[in-house]
N, C-alpha and C. Protein backbone atom coordinates (compact mmCIF):
# COMPACT_ATOMS: atom_id res chain seq x y z
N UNK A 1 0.01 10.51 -2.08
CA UNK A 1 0.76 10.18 -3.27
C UNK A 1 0.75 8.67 -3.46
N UNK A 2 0.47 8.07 -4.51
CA UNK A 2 0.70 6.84 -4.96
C UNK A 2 2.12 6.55 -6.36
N UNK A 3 2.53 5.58 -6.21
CA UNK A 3 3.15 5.60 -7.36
C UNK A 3 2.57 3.99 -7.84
N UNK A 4 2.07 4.03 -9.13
CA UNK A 4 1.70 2.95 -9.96
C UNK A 4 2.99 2.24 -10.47
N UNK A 5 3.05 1.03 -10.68
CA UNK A 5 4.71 0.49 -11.22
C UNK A 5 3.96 -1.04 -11.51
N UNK A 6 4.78 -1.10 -12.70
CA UNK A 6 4.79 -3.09 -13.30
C UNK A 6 5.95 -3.59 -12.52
N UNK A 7 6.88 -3.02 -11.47
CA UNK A 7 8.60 -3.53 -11.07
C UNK A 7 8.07 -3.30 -9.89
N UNK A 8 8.95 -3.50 -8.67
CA UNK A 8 9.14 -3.75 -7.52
C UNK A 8 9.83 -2.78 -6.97
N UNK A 9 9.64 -1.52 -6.62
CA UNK A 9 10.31 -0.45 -6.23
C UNK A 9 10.28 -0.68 -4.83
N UNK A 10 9.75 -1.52 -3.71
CA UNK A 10 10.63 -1.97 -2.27
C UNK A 10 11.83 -1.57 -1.82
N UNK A 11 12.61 -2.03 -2.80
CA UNK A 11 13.99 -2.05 -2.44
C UNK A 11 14.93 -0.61 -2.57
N UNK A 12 13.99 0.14 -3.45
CA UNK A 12 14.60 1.32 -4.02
C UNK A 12 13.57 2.33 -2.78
N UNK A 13 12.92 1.96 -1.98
CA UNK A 13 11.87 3.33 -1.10
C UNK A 13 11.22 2.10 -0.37
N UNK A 14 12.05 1.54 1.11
CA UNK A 14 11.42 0.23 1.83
C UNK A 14 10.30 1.60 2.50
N UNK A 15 10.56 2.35 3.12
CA UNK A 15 9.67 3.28 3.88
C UNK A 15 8.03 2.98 3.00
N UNK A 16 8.27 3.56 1.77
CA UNK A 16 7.14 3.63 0.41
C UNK A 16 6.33 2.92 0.35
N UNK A 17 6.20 1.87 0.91
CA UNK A 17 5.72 -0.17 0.45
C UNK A 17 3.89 0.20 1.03
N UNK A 18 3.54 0.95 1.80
CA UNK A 18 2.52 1.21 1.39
C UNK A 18 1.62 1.70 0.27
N UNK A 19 2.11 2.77 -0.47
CA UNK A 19 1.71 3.15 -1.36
C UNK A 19 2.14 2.65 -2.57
N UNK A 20 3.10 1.61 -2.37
CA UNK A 20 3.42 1.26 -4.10
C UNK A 20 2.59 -0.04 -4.51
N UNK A 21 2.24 -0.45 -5.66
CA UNK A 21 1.45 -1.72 -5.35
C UNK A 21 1.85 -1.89 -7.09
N UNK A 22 1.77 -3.14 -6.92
CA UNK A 22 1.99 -3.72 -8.59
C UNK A 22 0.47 -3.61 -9.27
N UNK A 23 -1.02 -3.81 -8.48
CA UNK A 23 -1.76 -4.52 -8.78
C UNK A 23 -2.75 -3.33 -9.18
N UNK A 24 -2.66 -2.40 -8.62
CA UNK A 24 -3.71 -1.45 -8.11
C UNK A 24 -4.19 -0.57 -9.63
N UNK A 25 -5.07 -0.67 -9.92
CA UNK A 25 -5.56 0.22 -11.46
C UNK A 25 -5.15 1.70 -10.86
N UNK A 26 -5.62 2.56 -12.16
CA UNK A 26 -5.22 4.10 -12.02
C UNK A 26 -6.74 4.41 -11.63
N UNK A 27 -7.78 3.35 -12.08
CA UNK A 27 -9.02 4.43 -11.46
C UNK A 27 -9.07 4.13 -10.08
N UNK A 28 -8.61 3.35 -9.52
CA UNK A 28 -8.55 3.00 -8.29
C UNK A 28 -7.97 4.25 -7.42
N UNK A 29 -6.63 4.60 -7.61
CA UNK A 29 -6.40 5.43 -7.26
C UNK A 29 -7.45 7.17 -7.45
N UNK A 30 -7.44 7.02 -8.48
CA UNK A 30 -8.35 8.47 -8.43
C UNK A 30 -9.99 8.27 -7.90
N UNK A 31 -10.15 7.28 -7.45
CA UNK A 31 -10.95 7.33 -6.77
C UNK A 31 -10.76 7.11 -5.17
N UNK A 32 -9.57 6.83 -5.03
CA UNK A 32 -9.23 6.25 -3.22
C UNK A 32 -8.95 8.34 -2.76
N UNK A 33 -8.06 8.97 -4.10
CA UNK A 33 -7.44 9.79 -3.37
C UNK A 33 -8.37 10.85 -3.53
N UNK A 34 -9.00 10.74 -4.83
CA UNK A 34 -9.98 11.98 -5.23
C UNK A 34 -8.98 13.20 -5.80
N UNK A 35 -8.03 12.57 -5.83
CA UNK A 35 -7.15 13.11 -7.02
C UNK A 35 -7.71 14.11 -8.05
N UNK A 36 -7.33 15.66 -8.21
CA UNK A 36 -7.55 16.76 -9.49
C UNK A 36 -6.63 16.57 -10.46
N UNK A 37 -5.24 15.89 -10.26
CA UNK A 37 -4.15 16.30 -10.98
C UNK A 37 -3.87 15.12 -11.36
N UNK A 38 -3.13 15.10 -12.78
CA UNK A 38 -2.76 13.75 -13.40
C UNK A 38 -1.47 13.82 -13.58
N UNK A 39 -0.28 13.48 -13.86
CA UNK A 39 0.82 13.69 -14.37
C UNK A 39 1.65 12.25 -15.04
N UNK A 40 1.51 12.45 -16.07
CA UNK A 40 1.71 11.54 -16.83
C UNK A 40 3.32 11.19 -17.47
N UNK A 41 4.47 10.39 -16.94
CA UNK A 41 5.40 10.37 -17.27
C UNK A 41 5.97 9.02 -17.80
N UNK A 42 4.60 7.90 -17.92
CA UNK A 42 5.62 6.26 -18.46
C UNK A 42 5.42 6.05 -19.79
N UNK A 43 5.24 7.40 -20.74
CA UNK A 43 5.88 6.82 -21.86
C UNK A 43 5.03 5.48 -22.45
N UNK A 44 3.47 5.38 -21.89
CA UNK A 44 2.65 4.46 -22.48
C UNK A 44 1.33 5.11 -22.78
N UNK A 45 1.67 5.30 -24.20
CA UNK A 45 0.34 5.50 -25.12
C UNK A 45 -1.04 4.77 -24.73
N UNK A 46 -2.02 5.76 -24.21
CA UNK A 46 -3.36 5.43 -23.61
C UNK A 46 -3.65 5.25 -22.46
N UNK A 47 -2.69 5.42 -21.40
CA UNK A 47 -2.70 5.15 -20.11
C UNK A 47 -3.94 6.27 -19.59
N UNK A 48 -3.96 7.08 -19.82
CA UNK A 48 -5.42 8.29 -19.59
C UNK A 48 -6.18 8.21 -20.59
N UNK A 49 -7.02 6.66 -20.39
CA UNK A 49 -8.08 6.18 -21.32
C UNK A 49 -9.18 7.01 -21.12
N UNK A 50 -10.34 7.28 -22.26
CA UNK A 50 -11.12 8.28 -21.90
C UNK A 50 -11.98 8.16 -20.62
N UNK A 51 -12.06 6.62 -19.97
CA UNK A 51 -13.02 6.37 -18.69
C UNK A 51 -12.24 7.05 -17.63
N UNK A 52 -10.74 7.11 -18.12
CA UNK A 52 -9.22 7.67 -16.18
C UNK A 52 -10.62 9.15 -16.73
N UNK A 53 -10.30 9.61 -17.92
CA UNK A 53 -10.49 11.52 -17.98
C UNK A 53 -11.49 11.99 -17.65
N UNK A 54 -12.71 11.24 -18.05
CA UNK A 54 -13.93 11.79 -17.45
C UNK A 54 -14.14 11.09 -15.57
N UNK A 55 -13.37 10.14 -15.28
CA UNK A 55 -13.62 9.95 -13.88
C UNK A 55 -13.05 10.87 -12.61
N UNK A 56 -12.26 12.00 -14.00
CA UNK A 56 -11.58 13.23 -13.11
C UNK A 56 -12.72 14.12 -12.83
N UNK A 57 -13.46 14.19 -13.42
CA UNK A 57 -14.39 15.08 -13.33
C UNK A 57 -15.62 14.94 -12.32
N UNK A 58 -15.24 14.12 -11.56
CA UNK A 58 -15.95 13.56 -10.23
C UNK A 58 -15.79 14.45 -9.48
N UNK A 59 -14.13 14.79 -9.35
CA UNK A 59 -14.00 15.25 -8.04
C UNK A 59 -13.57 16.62 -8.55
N UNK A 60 -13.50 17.25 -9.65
CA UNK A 60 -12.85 18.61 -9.98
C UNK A 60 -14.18 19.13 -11.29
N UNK A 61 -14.48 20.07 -11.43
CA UNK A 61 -14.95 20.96 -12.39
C UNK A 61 -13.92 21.01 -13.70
N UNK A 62 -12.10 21.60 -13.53
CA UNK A 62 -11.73 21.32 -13.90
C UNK A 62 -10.32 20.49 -14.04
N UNK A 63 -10.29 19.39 -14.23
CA UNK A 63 -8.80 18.18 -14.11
C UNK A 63 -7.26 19.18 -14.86
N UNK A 64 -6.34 18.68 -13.82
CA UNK A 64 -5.35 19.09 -14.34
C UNK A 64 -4.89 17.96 -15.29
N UNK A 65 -4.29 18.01 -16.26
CA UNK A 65 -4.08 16.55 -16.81
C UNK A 65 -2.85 16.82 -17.99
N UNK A 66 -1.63 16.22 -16.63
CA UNK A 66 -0.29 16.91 -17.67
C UNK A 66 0.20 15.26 -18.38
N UNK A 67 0.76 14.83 -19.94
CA UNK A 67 0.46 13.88 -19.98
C UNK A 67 2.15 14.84 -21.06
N UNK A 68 3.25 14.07 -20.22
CA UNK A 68 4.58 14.77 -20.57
C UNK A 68 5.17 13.63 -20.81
N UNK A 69 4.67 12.62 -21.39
CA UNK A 69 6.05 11.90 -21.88
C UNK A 69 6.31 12.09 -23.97
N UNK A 70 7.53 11.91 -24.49
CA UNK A 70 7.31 12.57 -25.36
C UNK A 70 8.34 11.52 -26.46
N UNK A 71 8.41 10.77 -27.64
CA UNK A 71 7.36 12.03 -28.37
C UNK A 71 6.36 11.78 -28.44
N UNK A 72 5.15 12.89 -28.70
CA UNK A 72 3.39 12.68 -28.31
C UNK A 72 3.06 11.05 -28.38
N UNK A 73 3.67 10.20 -29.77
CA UNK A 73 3.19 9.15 -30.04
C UNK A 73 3.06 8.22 -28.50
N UNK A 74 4.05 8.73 -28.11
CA UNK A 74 4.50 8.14 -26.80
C UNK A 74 3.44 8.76 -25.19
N UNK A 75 3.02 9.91 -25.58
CA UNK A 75 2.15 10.59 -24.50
C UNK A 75 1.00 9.64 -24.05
N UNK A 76 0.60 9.74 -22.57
CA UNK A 76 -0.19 9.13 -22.06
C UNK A 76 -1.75 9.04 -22.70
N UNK A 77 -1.89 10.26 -23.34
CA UNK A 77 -3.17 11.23 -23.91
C UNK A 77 -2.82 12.24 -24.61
N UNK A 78 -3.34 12.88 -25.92
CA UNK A 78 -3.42 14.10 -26.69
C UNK A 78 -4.05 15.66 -25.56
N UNK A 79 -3.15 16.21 -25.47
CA UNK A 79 -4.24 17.29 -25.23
C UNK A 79 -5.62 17.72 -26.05
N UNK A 80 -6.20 17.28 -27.13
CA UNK A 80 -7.07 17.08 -27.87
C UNK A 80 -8.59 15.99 -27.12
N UNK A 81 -7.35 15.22 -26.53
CA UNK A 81 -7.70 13.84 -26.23
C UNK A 81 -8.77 14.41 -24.53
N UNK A 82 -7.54 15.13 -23.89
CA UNK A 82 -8.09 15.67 -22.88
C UNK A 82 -9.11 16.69 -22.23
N UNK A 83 -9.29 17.58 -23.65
CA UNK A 83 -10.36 18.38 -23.63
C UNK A 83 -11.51 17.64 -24.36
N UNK A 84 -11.16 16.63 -24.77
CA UNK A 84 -12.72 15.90 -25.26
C UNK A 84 -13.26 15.78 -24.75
N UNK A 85 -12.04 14.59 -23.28
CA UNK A 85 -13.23 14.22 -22.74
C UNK A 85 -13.48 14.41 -21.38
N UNK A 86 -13.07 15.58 -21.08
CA UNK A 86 -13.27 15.95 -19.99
C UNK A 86 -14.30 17.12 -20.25
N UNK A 87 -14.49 17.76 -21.57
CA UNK A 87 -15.43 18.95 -21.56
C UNK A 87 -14.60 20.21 -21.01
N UNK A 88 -13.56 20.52 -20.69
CA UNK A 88 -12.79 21.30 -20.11
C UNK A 88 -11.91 22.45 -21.24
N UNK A 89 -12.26 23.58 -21.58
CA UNK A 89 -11.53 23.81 -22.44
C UNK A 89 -11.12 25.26 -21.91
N UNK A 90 -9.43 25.43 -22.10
CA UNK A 90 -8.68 26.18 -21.44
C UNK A 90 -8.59 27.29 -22.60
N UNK A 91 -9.60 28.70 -22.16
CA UNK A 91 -9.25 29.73 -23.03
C UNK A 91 -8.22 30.22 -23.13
N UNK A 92 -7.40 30.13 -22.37
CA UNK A 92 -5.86 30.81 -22.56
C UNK A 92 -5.09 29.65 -23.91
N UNK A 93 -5.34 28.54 -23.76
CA UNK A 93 -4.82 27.63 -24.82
C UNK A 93 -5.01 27.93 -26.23
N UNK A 94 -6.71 28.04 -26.20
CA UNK A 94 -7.31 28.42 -26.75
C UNK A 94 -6.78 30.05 -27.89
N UNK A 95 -6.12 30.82 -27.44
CA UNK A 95 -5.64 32.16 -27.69
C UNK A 95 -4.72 32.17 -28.26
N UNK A 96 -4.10 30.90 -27.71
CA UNK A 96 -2.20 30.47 -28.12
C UNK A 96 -2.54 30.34 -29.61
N UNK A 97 -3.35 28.94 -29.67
CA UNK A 97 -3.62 28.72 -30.76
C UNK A 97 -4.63 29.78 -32.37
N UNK A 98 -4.79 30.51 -31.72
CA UNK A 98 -5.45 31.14 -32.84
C UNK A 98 -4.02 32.13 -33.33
N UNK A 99 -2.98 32.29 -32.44
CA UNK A 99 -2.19 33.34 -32.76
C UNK A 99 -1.21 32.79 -33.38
């Protein structure tokens, strides 16, 4: 587990101080951990730029890529966004939407 942060979370998880880093990119991480799963919660529009979505596809066939901050304007990525560009398209989604 990594947690990405612009603040200094030390003080709030001293144990943590390995894995927290101010500096460290997101492809960095999905490439250190080889990471399938994304989960997207800071509420900054574009943070799963199309280079994070297709660099999921390194290590997975298909990326999980939950991008829950809300409202959408605010989402990390479109689910639109995520089946572009990952090439990944979820027939069950797929079903929702026709109905």
């Amino acid at each position: 587990m990594f947690i990405i942060s612009h603040i200094s979370l030390s003080n709030l998880w001293p144990d943590g101080s390995l894995y927290i880093s101010d500096s460290i990119l997101t492809s960095q991480v999905i490439e250190i951990s080889k990471c399938t799963c994304l989960i997207g919660a800071s509420a900054v529009p574009g943070a799963f730029s199309p280079d994070i979505l297709q660099l999921m596809l390194k290590f997975t066939e298909k990326p999980l890529i939950m991008a829950l901050s809300n409202p959408t304007s605010k989402a990390e990525c479109t689910a639109e966004q995520a089946y572009q560009h990952t090439k990944v398209i979820n027939k069950f989604v797929l079903m929702l939407v026709k109905f």
